[in-house]
Protein backbone atom coordinates (compact mmCIF):
# COMPACT_ATOMS: atom_id res chain seq x y z
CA UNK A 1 -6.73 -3.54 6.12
CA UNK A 2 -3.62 -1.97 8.46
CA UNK A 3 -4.58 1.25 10.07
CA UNK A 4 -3.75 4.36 8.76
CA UNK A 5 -0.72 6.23 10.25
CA UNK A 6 -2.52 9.21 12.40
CA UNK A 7 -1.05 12.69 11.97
CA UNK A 8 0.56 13.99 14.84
CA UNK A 9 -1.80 17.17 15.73
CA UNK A 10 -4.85 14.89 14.75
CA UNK A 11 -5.46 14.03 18.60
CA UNK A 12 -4.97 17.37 19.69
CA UNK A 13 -7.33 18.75 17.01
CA UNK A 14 -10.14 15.98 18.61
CA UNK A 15 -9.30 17.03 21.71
CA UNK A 16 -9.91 20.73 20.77
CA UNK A 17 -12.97 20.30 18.76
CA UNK A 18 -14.73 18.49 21.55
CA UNK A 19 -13.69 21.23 24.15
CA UNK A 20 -15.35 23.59 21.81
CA UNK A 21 -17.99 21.42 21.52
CA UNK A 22 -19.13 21.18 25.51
CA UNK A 23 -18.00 24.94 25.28
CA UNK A 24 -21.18 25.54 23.24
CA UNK A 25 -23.38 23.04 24.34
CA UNK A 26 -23.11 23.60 28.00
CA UNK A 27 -24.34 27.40 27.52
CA UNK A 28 -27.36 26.12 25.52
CA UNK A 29 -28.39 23.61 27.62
CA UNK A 30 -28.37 25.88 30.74
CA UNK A 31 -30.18 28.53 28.33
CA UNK A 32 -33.21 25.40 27.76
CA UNK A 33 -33.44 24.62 31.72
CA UNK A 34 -34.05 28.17 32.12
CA UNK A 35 -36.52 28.65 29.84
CA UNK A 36 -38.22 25.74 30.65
CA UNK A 37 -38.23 26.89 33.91
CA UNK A 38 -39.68 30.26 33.71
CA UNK A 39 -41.84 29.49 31.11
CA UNK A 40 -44.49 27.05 33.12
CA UNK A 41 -48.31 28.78 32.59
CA UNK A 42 -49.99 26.43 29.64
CA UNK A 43 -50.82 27.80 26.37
CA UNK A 44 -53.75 26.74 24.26
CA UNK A 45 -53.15 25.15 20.89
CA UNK A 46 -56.69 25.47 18.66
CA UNK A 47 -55.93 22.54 15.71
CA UNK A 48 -58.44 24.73 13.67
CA UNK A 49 -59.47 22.26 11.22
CA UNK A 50 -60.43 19.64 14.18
CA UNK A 51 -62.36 20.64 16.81
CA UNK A 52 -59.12 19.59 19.23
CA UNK A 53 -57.13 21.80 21.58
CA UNK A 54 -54.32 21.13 23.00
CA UNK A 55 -52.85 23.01 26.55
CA UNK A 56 -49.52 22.15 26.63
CA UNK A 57 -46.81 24.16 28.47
CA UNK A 58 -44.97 26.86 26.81
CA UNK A 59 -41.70 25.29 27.09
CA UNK A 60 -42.64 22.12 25.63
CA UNK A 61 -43.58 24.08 22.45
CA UNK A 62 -40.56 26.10 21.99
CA UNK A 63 -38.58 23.36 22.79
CA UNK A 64 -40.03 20.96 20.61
CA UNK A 65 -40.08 23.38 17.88
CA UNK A 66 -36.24 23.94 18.11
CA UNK A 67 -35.89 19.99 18.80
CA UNK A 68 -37.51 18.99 15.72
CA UNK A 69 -35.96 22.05 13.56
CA UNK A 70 -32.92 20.73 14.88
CA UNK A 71 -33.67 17.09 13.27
CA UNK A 72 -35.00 18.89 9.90
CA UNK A 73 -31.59 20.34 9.90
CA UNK A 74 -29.95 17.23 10.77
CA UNK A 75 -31.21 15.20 8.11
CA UNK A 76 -31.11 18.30 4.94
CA UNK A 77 -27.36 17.83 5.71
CA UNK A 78 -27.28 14.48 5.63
CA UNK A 79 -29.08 14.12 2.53
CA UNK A 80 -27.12 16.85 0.67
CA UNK A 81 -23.93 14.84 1.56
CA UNK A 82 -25.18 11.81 0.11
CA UNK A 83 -22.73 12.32 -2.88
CA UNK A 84 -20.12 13.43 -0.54
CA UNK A 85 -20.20 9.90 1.06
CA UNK A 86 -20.66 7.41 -2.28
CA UNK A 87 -17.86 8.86 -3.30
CA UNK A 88 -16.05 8.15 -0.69
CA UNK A 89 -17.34 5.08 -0.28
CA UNK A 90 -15.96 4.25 -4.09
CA UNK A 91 -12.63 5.27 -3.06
CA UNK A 92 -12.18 2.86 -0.61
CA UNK A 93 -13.70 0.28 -2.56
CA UNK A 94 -10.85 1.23 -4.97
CA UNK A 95 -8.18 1.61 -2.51
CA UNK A 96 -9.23 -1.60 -1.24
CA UNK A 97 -8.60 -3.10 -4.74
CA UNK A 98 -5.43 -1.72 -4.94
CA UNK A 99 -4.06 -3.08 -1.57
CA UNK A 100 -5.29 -6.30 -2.73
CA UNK A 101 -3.93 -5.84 -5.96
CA UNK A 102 -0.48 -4.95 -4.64
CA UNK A 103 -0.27 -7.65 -1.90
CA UNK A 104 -1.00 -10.14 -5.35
CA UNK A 105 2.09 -8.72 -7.14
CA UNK A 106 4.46 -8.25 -4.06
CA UNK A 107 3.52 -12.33 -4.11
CA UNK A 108 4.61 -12.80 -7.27
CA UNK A 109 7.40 -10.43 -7.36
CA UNK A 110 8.89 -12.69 -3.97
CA UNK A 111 7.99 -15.80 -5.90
CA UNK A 112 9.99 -15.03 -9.12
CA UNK A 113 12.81 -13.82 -6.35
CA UNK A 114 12.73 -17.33 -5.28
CA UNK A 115 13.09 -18.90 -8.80
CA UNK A 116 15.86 -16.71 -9.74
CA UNK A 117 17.72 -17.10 -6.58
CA UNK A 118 16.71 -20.76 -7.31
CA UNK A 119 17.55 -21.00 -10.68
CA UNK A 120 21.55 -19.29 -9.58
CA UNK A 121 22.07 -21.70 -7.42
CA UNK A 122 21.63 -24.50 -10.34
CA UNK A 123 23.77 -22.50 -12.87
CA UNK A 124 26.50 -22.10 -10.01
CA UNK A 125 26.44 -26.11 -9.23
CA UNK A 126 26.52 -26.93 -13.23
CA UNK A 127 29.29 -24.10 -14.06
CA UNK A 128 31.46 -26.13 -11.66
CA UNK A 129 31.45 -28.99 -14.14
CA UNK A 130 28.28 -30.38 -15.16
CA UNK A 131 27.38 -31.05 -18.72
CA UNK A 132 24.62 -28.42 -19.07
CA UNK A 133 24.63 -25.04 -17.85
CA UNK A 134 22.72 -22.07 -17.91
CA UNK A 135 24.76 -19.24 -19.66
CA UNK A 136 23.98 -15.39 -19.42
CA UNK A 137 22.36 -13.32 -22.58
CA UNK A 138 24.05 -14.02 -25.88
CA UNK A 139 25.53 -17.20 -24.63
CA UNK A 140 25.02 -20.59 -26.14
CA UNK A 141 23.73 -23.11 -23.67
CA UNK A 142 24.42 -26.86 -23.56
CA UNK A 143 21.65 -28.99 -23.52
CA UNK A 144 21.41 -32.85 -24.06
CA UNK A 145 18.88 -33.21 -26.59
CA UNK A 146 16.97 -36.02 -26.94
CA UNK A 147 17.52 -38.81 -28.97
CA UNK A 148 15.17 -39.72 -32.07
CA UNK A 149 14.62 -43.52 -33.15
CA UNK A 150 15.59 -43.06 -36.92
């Protein structure tokens, strides 16, 4: 399959978006060390229905909290584009189909070129004085017919 042609401002618009990108994650990320940071002293974590507890550090629970809201998210999107995707993935099974179909007829279109460009070159060498020659639409040809043994 040949590459599609790539629209001009399509590189600059990548280029942007990732800017934007570190632009917000950067903040963020210096906003978690922080926390994390001032947020040592441990915090106990009764699992009522056990008799467990559990002293982790406060960071590790806010963090983890966002962290695995942040997959949750992740994967609610991901699902609800599922249709978004199959159908994209049907239209370039069908554009697929049609290159292929196309490359098929451009074949036979440069194929049929050749036996008309073929088949002008034999009515040029006959018109020039052989006994049978092609003649154009509404023209009577010259043929030998065979001969029958009665």
């Amino acid at each position: 399959m040949r590459p599609r042609a790539e629209h001009p401002n399509r590189r600059e618009r990548r280029t942007g978006v990732k800017y934007l990108s570190w632009i917000i994650t950067l903040p963020l990320l210096a906003i978690a060390v922080i926390f994390a940071v001032n947020h040592r002293q441990t915090v106990t974590i009764d699992l009522w229905p056990l008799p467990l507890a559990v002293e982790p550090p406060m960071y590790l629970i806010v963090l983890g909290a966002i962290f695995v809201g942040f997959l949750l998210g992740g994967g609610v999107v991901w699902w609800s584009q599922g249709r978004n995707r199959r159908r994209a993935r049907e239209h370039r099974v069908r554009a697929e189909e049609a290159e292929h179909e196309l490359h098929v007829v451009q074949r036979k279109l440069e194929r049929t070129e050749a036996e008309l460009r073929q088949l002008r070159t034999q009515a040029a060498a006959n018109e020039s004085g052989g006994p049978a020659r092609l003649g154009g639409p509404g023209e009577r040809t010259r043929q030998a017919l065979p001969k029958t043994g009665s």
